[in-house]
Protein backbone atom coordinates (compact mmCIF):
# COMPACT_ATOMS: atom_id res chain seq x y z
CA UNK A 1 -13.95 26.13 15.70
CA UNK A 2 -17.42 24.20 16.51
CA UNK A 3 -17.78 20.72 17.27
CA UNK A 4 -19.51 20.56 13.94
CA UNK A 5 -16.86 21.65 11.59
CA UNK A 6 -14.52 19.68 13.66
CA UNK A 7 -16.23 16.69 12.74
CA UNK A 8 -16.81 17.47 9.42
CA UNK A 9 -12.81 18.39 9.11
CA UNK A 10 -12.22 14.68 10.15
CA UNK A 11 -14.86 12.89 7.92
CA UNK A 12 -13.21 14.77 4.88
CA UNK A 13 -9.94 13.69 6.30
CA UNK A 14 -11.25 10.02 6.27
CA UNK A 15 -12.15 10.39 2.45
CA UNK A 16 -8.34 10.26 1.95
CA UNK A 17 -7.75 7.04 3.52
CA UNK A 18 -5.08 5.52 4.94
CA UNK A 19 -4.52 1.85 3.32
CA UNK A 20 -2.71 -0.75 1.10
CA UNK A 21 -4.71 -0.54 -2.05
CA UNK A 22 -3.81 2.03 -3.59
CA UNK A 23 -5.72 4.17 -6.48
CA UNK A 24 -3.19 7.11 -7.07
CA UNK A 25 -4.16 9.15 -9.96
CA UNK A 26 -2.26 11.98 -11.94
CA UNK A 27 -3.81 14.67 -14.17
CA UNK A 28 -1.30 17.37 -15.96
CA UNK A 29 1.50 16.04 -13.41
CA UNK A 30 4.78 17.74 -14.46
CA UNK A 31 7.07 16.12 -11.42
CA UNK A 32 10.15 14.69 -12.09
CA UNK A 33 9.58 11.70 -9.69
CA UNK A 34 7.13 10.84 -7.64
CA UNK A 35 7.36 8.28 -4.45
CA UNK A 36 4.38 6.21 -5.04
CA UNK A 37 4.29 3.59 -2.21
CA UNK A 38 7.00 1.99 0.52
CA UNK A 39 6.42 -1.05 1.64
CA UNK A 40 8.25 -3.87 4.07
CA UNK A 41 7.79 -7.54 1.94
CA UNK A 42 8.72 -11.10 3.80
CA UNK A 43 8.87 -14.20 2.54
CA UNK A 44 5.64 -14.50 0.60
CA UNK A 45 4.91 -11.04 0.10
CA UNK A 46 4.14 -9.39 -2.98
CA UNK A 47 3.63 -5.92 -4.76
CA UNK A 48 0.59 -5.55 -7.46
CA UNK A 49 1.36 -2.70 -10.02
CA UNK A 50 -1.26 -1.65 -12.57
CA UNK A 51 -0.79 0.94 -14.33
CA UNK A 52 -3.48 2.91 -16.43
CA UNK A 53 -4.57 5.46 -19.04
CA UNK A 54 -1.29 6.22 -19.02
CA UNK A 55 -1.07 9.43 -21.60
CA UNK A 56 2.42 11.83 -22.14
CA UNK A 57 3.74 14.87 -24.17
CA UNK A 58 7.08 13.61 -24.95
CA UNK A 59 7.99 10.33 -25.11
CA UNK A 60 11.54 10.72 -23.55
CA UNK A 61 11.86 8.30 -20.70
CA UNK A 62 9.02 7.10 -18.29
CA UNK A 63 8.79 4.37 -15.93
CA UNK A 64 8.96 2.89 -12.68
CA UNK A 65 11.78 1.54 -10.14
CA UNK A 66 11.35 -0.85 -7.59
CA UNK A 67 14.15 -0.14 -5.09
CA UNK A 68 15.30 -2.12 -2.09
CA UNK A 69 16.09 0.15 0.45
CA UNK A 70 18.31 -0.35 4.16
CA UNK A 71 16.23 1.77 6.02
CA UNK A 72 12.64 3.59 5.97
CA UNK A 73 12.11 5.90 3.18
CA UNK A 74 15.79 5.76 2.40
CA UNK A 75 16.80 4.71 -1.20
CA UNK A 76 20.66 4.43 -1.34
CA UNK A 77 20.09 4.26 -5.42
CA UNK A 78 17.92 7.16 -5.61
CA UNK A 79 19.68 9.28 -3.42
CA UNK A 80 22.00 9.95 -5.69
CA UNK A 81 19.63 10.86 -8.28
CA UNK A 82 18.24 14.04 -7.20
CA UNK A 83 19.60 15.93 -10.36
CA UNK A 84 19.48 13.27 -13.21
CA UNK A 85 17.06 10.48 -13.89
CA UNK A 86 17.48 7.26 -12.68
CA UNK A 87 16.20 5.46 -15.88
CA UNK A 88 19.01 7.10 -17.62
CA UNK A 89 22.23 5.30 -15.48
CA UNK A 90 24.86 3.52 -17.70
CA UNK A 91 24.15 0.40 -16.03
CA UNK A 92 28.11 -0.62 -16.41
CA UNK A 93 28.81 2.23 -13.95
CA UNK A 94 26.17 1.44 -11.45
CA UNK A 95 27.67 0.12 -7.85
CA UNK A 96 26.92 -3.58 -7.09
CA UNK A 97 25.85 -2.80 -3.59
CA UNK A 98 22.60 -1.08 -5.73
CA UNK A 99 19.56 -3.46 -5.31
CA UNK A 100 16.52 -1.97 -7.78
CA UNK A 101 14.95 -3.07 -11.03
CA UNK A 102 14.26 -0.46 -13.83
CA UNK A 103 10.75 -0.88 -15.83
CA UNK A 104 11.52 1.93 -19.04
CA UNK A 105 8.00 2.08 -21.38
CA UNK A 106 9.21 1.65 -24.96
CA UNK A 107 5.86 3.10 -26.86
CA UNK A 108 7.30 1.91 -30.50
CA UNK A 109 8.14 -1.71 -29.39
CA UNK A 110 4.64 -1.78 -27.38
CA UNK A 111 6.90 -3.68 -24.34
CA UNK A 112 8.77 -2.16 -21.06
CA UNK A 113 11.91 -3.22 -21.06
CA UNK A 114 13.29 -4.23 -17.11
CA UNK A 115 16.37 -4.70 -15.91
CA UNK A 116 18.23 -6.19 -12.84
CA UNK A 117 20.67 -4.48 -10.73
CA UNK A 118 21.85 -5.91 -7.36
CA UNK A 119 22.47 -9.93 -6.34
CA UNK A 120 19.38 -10.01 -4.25
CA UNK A 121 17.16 -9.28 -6.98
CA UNK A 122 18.41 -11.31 -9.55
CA UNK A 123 15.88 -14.04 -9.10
CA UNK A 124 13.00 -11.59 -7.56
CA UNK A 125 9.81 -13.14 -9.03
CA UNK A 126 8.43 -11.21 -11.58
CA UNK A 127 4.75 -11.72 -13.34
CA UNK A 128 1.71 -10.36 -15.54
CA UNK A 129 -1.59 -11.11 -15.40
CA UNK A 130 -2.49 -10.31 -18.75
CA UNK A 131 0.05 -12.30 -21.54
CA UNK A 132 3.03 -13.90 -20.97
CA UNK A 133 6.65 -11.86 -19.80
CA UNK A 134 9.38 -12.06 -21.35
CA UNK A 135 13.04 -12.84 -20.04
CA UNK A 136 13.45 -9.01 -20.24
CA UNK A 137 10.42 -7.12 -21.04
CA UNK A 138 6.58 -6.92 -20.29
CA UNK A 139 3.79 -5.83 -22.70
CA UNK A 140 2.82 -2.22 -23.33
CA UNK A 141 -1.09 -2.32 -24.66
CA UNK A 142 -2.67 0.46 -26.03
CA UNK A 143 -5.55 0.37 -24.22
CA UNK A 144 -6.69 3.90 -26.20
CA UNK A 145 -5.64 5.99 -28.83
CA UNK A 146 -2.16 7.31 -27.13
CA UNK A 147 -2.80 5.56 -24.05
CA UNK A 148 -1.67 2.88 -22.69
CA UNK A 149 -1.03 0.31 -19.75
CA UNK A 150 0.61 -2.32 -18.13
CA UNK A 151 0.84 -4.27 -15.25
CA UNK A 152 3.59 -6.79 -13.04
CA UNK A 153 3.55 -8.48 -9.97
CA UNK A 154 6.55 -9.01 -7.82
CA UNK A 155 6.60 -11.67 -5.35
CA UNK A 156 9.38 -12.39 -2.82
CA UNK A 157 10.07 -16.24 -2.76
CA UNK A 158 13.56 -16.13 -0.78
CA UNK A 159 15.25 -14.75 2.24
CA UNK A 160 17.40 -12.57 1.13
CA UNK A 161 15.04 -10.88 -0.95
CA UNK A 162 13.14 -9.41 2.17
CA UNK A 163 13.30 -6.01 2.50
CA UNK A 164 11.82 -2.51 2.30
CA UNK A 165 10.93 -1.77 -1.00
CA UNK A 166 10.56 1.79 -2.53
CA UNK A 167 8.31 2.28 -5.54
CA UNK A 168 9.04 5.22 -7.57
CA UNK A 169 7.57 6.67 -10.83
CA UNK A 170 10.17 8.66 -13.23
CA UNK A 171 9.68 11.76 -16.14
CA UNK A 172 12.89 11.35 -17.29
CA UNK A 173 12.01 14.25 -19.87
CA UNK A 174 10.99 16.21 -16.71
CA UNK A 175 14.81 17.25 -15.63
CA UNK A 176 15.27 18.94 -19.09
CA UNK A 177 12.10 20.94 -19.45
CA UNK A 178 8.55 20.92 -18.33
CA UNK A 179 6.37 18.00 -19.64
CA UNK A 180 3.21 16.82 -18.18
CA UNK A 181 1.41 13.45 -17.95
CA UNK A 182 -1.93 11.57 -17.14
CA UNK A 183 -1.43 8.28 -15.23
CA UNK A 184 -3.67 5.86 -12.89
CA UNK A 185 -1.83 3.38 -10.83
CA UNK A 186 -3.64 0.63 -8.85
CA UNK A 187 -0.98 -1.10 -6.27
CA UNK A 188 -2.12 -3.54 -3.69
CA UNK A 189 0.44 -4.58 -1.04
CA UNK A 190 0.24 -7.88 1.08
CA UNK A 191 2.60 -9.90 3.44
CA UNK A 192 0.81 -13.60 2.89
CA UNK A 193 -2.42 -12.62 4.04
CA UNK A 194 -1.11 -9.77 5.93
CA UNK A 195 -2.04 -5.93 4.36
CA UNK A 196 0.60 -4.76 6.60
CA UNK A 197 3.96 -3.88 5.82
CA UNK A 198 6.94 -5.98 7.83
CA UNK A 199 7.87 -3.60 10.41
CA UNK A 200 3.92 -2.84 10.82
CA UNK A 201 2.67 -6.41 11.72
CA UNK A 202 3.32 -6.25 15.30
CA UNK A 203 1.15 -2.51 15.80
CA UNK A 204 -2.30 -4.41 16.28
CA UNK A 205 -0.80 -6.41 19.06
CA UNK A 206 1.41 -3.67 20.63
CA UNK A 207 -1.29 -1.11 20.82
CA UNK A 208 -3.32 -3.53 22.04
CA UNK A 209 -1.03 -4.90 24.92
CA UNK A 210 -0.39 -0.57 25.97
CA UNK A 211 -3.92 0.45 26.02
CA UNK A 212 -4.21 -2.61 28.53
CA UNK A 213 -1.24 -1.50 30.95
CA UNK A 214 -2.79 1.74 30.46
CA UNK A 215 -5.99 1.25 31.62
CA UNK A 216 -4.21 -0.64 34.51
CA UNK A 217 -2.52 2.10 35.23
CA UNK A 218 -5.74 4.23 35.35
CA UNK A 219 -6.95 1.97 37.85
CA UNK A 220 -4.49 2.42 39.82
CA UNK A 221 -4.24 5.70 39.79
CA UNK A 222 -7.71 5.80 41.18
CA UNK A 223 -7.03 3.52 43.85
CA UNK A 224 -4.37 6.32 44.81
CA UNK A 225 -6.22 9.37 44.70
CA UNK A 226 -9.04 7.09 47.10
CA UNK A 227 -6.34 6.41 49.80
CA UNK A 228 -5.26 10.00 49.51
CA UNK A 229 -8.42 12.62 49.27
CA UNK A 230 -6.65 15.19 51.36
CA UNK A 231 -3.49 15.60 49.56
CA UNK A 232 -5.48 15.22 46.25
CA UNK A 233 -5.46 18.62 43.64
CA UNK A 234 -6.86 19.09 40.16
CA UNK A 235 -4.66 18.33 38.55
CA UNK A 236 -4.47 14.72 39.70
CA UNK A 237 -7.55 14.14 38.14
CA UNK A 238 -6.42 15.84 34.73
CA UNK A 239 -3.65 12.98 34.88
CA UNK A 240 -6.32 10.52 35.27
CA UNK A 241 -8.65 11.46 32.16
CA UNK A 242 -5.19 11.73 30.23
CA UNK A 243 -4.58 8.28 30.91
CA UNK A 244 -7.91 6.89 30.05
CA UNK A 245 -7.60 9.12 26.74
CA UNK A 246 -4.23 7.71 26.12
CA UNK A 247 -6.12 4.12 26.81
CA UNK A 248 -8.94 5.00 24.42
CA UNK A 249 -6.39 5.94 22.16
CA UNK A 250 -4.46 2.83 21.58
CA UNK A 251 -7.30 0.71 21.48
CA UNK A 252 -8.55 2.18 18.55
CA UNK A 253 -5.26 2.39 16.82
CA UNK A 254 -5.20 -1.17 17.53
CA UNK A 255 -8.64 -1.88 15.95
CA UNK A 256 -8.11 0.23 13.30
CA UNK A 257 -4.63 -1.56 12.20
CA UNK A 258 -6.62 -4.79 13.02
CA UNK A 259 -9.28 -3.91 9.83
CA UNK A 260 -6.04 -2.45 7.70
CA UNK A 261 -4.28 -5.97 8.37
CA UNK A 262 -7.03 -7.74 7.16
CA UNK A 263 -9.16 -5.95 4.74
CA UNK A 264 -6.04 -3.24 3.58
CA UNK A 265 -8.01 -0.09 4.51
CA UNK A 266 -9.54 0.95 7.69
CA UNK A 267 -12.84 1.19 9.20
CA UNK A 268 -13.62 5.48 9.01
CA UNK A 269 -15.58 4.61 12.10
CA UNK A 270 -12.92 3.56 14.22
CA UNK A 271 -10.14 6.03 12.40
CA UNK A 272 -12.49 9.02 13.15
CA UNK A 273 -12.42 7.58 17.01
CA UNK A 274 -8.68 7.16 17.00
CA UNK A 275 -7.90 10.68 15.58
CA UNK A 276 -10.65 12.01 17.92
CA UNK A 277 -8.98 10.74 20.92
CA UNK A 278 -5.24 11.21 20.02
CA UNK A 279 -5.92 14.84 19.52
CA UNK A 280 -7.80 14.80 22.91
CA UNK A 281 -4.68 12.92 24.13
CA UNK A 282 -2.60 15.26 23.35
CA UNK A 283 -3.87 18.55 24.11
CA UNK A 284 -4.58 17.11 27.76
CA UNK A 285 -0.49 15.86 28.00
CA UNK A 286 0.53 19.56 27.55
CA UNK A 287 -1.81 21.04 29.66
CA UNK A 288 -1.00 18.77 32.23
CA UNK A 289 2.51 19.41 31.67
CA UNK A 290 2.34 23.17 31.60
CA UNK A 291 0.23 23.28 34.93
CA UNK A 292 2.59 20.96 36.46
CA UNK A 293 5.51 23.29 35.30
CA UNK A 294 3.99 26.70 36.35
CA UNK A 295 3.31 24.92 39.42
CA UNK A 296 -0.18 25.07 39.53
CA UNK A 297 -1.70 24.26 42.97
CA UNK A 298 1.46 23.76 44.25
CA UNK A 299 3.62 26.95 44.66
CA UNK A 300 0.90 28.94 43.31
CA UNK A 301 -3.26 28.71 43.07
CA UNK A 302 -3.77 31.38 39.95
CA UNK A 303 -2.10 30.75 36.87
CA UNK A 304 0.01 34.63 36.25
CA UNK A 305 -0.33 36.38 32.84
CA UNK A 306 2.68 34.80 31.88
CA UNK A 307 1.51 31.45 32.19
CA UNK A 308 -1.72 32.49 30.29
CA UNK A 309 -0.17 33.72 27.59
CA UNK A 310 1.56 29.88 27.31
CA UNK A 311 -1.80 28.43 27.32
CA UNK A 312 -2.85 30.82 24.42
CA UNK A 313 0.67 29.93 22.21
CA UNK A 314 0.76 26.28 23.62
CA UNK A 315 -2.88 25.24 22.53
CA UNK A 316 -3.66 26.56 19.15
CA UNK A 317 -0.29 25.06 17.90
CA UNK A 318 -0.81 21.45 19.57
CA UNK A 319 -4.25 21.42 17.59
CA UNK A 320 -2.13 22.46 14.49
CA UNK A 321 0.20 19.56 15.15
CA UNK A 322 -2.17 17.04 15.30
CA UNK A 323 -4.27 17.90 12.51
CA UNK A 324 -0.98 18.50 10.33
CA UNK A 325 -0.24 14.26 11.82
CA UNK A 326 -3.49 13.50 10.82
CA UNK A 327 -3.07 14.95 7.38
CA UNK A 328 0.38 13.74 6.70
CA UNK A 329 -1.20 10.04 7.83
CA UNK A 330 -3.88 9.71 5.91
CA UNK A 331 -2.43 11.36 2.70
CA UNK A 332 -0.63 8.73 -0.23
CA UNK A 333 3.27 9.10 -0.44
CA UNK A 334 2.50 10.92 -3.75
CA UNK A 335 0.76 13.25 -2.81
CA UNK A 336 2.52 16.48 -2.85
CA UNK A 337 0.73 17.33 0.35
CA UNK A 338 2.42 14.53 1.77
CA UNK A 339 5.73 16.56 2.25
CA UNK A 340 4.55 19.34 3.25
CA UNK A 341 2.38 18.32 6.19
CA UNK A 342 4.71 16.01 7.63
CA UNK A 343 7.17 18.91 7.85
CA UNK A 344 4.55 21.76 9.15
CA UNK A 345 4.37 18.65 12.08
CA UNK A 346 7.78 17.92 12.91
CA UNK A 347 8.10 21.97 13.59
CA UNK A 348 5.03 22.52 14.83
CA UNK A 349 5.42 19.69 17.23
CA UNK A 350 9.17 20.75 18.21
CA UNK A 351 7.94 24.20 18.90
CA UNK A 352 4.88 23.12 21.59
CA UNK A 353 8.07 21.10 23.02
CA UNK A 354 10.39 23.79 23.87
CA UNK A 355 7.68 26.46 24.67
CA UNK A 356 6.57 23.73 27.61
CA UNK A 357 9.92 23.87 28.99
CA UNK A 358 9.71 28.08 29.58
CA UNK A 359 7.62 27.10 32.66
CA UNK A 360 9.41 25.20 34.37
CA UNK A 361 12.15 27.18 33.98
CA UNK A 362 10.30 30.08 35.58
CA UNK A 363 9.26 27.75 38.48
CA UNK A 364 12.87 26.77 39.22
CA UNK A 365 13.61 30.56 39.30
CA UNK A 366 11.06 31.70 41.48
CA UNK A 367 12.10 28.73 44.19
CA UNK A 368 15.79 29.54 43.75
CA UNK A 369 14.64 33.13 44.61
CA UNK A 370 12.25 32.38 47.81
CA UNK A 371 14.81 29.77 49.41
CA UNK A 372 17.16 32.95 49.83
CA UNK A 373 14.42 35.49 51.15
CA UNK A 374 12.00 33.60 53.44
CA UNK A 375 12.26 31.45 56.05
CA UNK A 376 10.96 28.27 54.26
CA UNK A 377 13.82 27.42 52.76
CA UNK A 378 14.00 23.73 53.35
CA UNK A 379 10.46 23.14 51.82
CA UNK A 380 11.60 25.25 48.90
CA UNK A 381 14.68 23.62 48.33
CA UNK A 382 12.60 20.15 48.77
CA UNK A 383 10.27 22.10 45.95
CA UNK A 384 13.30 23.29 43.82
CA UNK A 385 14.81 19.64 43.90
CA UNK A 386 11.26 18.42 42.57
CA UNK A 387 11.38 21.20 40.19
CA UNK A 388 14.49 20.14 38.45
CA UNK A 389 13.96 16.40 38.47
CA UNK A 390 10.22 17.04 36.30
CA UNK A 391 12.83 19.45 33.97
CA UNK A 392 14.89 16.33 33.15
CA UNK A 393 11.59 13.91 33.37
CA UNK A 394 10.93 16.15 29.95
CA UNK A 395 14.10 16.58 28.81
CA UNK A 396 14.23 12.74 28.35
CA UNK A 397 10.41 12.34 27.41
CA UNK A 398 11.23 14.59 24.59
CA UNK A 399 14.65 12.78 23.59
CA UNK A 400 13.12 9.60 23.75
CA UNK A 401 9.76 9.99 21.79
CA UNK A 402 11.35 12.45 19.23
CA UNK A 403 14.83 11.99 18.71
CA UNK A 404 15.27 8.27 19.54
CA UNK A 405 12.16 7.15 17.73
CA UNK A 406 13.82 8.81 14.38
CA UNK A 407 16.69 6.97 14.47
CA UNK A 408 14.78 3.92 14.91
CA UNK A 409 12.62 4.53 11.76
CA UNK A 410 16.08 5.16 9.92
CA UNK A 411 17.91 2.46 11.45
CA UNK A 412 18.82 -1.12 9.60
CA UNK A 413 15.63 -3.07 7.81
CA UNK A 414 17.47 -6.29 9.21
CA UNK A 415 16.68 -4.89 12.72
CA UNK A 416 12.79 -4.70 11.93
CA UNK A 417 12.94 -7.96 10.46
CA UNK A 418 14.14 -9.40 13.72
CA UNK A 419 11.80 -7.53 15.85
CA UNK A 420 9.11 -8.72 13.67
């Protein structure tokens, strides 16, 4: 693919935009529910909902739920409601450790009626900007002939009302046969002044702080390869532009959640830069990796077919990954590319990470093999030792970054309020 198209792949990307305003529009949408934002709220925060030329087939059961979830993406209330519709609980049978509130359109009252489940949300602020809300119900205007619209606020004024909230939009009529809608939903999310959610606020500072020790670290790097030209190969320098791509990268992450923080959408400029340089970033980590593994300049000075052909299956799939990150990123929850993206990632990316261990495998081999046959075995079994020790340097890179960094998105939302 030419630079060209490359770039024009990422300015269409950009057009998606990753942010906390929120314009989400549905035409001829027959889902059953659809995830429409999730979003960390402290003290202060709020939620603006406005719903728009909102237009249906049958007027069996639409709405919205506001869920407070434990953990990222993780509703305990709507997990249970893959097969029925959450609008249509009998509220006396609900469990108390539930925390959501249920917004149901009534179209021949012209209100929505909302209701309360869960202690913590009992005396959850809730507002209008256009007449006055009731103790239990908002105004449904029909802005149109068979459309209509509405709109609440929800502001969180106490403790233990901070949380991750889920936002969810339900077609009751949906799990009984197919019926399609219009709808236009505005949302704009804020912490105080803050467009980021909770667990987010710290990323401008963090990325910051990394791309600094990075580009220390590059430094000194250099200062090592200076002090030791004779023992220096290729690949040392490969290390060295990974690091100041891994630098780049960071620092405009950093500057890009800077502009989302303050503004609640990013900067294309400096998003275009940070995808640029992450995808750069990456395909020079598992080059580096997989020359390091086959041994490259160390055992041996021409890569074998074998090691070519890892190259040609390694490559291709890390661009894949990235662009399927990228996608997945920049798309709204509701998207239904959303999904699907973020899944072609997470096995795209576990793939590139167990192809990358093949070589090193094959180097250990070929060492355990030569220590027996020649007469260098003590600098092969020095070699071989080296070998396995960059085996479990990946074995734990890959743990760490992968499987330890899920369970820290899934873990408590009392834990990311204390870190944040």
């Amino acid at each position: 693919m030419s630079v060209y198209r490359v770039a024009v792949v990422f300015c269409l990307l950009m057009l998606i935009g990753e942010c906390r305003i929120h314009k989400l529009t549905f035409e001829g949408d027959t889902r059953r529910q659809i995830g429409l934002t999730t979003f960390g709220l402290l003290k202060g925060g709020r939620i603006n909902v406005n719903v728009t030329r909102f237009q249906y087939q049958n007027d069996v059961g639409f709405g919205i739920s506001l869920d407070k979830a434990k953990s990222e993406g993780v509703s305990a209330y709507m997990e249970n409601h893959n097969e029925k519709c959450a609008l249509k609980d009998d509220l006396s049978k609900v469990p108390e450790s539930y925390s959501t509130i249920r917004f149901i359109m009534d179209f021949h009252r012209g209100r929505v009626n909302f209701t309360r489940l869960g202690d913590d949300l009992h005396t959850l602020s809730l507002a209008t900007s256009k007449v006055q809300i009731g103790n239990d119900s908002l105004p449904l205007l029909e802005e149109a002939p068979k459309k209509y619209s509405f709109d609440f606020q929800v502001s969180v004024d106490h403790d233990d009302e901070e949380g991750l909230y889920n936002l969810f939009f339900h077609n009751c009529y949906g799990y009984e046969s197919v019926s399609a809608f219009n709808l236009t939903v505005h949302i704009e999310e804020k912490n105080g002044e803050n467009y980021l959610s909770a667990g987010e606020m710290p990323l401008p500072y963090l990325y910051g702080t990394f791309s600094a020790l990075s580009f220390c670290l590059a430094m000194v790097w250099i200062v090592v390869l200076r002090r030791h030209r004779e023992s220096v190969f290729k690949i040392h320098y490969l290390m060295l532009g990974l690091l100041f791509a891994k630098t780049l990268s960071m620092m405009f992450h950093a500057v890009n959640y800077h502009f989302i923080a303050l503004e609640g959408k990013h900067e294309a400029a400096w998003a275009i830069l940070y995808y640029i340089t992450h995808l750069l970033r990456g395909i020079l980590l598992f080059i580096a990796i997989v020359l390091i593994g086959a041994g490259w300049n160390f055992i041996k000075h021409v890569l074998s077919t074998r090691d070519k052909k890892i190259f040609a299956i390694i490559l291709p799939l890390q661009v894949l990954a990235n662009v399927a990150s990228i996608i997945f990123e920049e798309s709204e929850e509701s998207d239904p590319r959303y999904t699907t993206w973020k899944e072609i990632f997470v096995l795209v990316d576990l793939i590139c990470y167990g192809v990358i261990l093949f070589p090193v495998v094959w180097s250990i081999r070929h060492l355990q093999q030569a220590s027996k046959v020649d007469g260098k075995a003590a600098t092969n079994l020095e070699k071989l030792r080296l070998f396995r020790l960059f085996y479990v340097v990946i074995v734990c890179f890959i743990y760490f970054t992968r499987i330890i960094v899920y369970l820290l998105k899934v873990c408590d939302f009392s834990l990311v309020l204390m870190c944040s």
